[in-house]
C-alpha atoms as a PDB file:
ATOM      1  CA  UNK A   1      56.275  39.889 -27.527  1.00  0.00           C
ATOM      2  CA  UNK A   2      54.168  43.050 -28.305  1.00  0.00           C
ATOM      3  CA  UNK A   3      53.212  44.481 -25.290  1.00  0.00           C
ATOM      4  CA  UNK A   4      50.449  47.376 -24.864  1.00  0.00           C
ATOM      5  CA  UNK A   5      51.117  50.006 -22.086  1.00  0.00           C
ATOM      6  CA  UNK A   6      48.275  52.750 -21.351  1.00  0.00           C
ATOM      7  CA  UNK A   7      47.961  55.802 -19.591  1.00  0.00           C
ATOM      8  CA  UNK A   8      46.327  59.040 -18.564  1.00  0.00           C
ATOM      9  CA  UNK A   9      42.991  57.581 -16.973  1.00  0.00           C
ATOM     10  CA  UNK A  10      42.105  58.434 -14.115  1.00  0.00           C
ATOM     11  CA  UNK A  11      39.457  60.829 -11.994  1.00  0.00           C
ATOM     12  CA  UNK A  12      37.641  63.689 -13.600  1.00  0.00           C
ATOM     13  CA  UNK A  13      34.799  65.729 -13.239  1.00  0.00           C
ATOM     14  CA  UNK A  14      31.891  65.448 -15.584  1.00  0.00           C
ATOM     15  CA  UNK A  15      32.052  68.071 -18.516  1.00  0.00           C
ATOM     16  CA  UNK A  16      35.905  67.709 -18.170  1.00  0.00           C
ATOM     17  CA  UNK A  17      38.406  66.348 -20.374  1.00  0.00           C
ATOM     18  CA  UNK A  18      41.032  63.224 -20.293  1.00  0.00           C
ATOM     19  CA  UNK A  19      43.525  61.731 -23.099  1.00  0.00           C
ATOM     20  CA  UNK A  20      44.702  58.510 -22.794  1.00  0.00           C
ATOM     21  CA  UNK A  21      47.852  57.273 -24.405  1.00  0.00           C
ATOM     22  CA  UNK A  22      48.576  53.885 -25.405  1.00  0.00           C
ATOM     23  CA  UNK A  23      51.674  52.424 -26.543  1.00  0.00           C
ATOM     24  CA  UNK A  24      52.867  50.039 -28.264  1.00  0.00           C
ATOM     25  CA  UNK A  25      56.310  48.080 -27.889  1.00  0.00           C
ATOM     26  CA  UNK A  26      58.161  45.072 -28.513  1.00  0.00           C
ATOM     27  CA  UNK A  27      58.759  43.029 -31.526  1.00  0.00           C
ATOM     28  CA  UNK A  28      56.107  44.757 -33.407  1.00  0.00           C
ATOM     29  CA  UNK A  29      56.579  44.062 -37.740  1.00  0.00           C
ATOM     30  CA  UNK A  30      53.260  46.093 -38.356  1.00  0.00           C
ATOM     31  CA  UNK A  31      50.291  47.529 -36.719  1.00  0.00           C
ATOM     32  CA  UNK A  32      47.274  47.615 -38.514  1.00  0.00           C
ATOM     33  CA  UNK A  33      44.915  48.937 -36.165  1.00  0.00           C
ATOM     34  CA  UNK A  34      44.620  50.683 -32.708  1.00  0.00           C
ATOM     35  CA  UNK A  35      41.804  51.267 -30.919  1.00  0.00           C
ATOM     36  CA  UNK A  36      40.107  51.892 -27.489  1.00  0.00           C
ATOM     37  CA  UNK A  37      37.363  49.815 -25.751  1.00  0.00           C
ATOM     38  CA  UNK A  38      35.479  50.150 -22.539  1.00  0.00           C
ATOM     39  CA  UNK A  39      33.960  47.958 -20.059  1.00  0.00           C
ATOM     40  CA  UNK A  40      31.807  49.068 -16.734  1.00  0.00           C
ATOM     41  CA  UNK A  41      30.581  46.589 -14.051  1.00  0.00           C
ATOM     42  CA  UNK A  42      27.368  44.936 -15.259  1.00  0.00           C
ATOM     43  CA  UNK A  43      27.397  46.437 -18.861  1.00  0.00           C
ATOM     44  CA  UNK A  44      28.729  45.322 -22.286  1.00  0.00           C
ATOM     45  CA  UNK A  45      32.284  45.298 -23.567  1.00  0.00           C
ATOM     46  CA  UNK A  46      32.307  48.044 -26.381  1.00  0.00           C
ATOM     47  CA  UNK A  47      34.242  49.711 -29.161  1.00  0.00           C
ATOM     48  CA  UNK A  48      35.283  53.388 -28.340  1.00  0.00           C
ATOM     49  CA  UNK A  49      36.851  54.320 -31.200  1.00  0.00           C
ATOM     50  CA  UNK A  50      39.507  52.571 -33.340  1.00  0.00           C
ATOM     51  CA  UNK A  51      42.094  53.980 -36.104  1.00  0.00           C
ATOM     52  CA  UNK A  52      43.536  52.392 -38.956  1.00  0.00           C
ATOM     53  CA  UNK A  53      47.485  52.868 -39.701  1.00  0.00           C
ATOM     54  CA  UNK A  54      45.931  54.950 -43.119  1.00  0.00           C
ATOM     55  CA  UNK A  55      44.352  57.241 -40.155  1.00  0.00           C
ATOM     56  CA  UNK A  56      40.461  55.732 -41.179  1.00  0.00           C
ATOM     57  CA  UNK A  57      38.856  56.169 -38.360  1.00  0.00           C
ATOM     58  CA  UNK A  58      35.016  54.776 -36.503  1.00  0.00           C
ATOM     59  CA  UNK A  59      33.594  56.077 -33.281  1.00  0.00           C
ATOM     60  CA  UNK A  60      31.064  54.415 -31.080  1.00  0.00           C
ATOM     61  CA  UNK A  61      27.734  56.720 -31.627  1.00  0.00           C
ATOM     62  CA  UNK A  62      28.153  57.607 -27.756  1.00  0.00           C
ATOM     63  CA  UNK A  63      31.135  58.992 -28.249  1.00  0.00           C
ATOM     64  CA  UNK A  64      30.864  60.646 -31.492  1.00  0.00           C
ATOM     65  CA  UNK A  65      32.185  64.629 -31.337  1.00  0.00           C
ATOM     66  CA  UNK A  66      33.327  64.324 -28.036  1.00  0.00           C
ATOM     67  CA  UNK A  67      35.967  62.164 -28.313  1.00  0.00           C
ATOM     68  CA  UNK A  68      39.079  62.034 -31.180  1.00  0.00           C
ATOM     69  CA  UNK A  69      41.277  59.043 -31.930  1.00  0.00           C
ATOM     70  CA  UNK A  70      44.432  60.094 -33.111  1.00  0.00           C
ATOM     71  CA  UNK A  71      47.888  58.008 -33.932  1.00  0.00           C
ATOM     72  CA  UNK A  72      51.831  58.283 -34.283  1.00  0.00           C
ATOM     73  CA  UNK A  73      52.678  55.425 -36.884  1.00  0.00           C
ATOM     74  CA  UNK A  74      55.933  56.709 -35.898  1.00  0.00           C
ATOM     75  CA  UNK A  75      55.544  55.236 -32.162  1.00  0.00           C
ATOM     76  CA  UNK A  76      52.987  53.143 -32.419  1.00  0.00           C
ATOM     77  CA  UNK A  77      51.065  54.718 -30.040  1.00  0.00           C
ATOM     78  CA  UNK A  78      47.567  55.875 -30.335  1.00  0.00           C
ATOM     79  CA  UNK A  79      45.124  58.813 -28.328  1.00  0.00           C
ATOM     80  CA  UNK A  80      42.362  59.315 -27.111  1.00  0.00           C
ATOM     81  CA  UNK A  81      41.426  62.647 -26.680  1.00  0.00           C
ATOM     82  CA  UNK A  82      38.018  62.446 -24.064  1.00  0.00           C
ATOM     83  CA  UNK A  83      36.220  65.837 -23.511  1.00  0.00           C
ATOM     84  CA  UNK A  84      33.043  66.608 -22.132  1.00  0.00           C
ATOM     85  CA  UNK A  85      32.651  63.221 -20.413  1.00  0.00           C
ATOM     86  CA  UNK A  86      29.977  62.272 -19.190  1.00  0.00           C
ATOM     87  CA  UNK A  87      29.176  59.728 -16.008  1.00  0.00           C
ATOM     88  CA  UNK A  88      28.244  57.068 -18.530  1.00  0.00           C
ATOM     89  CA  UNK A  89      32.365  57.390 -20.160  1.00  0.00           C
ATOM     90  CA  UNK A  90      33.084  55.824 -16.942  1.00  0.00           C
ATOM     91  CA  UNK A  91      35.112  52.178 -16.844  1.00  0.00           C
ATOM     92  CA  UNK A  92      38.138  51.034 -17.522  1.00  0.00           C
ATOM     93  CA  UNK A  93      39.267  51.640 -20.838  1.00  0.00           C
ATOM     94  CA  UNK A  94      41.348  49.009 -22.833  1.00  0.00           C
ATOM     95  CA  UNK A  95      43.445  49.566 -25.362  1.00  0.00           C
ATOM     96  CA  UNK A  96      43.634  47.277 -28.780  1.00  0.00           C
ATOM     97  CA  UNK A  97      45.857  46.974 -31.630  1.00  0.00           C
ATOM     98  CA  UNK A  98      45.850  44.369 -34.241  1.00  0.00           C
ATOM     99  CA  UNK A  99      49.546  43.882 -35.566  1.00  0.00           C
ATOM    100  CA  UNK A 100      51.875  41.466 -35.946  1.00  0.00           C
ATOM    101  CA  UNK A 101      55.433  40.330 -34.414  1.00  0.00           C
ATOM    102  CA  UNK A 102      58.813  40.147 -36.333  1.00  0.00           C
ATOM    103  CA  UNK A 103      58.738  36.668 -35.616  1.00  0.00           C
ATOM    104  CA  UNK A 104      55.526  35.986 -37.999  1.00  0.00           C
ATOM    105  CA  UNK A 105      55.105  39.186 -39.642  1.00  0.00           C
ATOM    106  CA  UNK A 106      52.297  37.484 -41.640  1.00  0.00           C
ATOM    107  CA  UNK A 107      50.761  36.769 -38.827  1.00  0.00           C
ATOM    108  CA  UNK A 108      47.658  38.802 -37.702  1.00  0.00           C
ATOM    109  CA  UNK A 109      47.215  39.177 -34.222  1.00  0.00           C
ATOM    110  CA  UNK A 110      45.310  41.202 -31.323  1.00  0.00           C
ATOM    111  CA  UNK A 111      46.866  42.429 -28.683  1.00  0.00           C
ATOM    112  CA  UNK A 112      45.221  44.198 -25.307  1.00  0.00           C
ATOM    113  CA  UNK A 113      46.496  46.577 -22.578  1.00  0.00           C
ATOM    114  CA  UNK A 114      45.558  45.542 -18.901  1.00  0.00           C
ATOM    115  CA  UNK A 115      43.422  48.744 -19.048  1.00  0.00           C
ATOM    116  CA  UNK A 116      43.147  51.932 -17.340  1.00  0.00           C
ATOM    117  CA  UNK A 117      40.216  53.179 -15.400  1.00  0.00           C
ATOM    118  CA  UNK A 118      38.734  56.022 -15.899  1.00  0.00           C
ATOM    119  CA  UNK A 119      36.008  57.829 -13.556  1.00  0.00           C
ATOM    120  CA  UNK A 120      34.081  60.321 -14.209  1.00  0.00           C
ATOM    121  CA  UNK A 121      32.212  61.785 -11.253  1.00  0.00           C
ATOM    122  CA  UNK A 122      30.931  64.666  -9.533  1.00  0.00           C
END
């Protein structure tokens, strides 16, 4: 079972700064792609920013020179780097990563993290 496991969210001020971690673990063959994605009460599920294993990366247009998406290949794990957030960053923040297991390498699949919150407010 691949399992995703985030952290760093939490409460920050608006103009700060946050990174979020997310890591991957398990029987992971291969993981394509990681990414972040954000949902607030009453407003649509979106892409924050994503990263391919070749380090290709796409950023929502909110987000775009505030926020990096890095990656380890090494640990599977991928980064967010948040600064100058804004109230609008805030909601809880779900990692992706599209991968598959050692049990069906060939296998393409998507796995989530149960999410982290993240609140930005004065």
């Amino acid at each position: 079972q691949v399992r995703l496991v985030e952290s760093g969210g939490g409460f920050v001020q608006p103009g700060g700064s946050l990174r979020l971690s997310c890591a991957a673990s398990g029987s992971i063959f291969s993981i394509y792609a990681m990414g972040w994605y954000r949902q607030a009460p009453g407003k649509q599920h979106e892409l924050v920013a994503a990263i391919t294993s070749d380090g290709s990366t796409t950023y929502a247009d909110s987000v775009k020179g505030r926020f990096t998406i890095s990656r380890d290949n090494a640990k599977n794990t991928t980064y967010l780097q948040m600064n100058s957030l804004k109230s609008e960053d805030t909601g809880v923040y779900y990692c992706n990563a599209a991968g598959s297991s050692i049990y069906e390498p060939m296998k393409l699949d998507d796995y989530w993290g149960q999410g982290t919150q993240v609140t930005v407010s004065s």
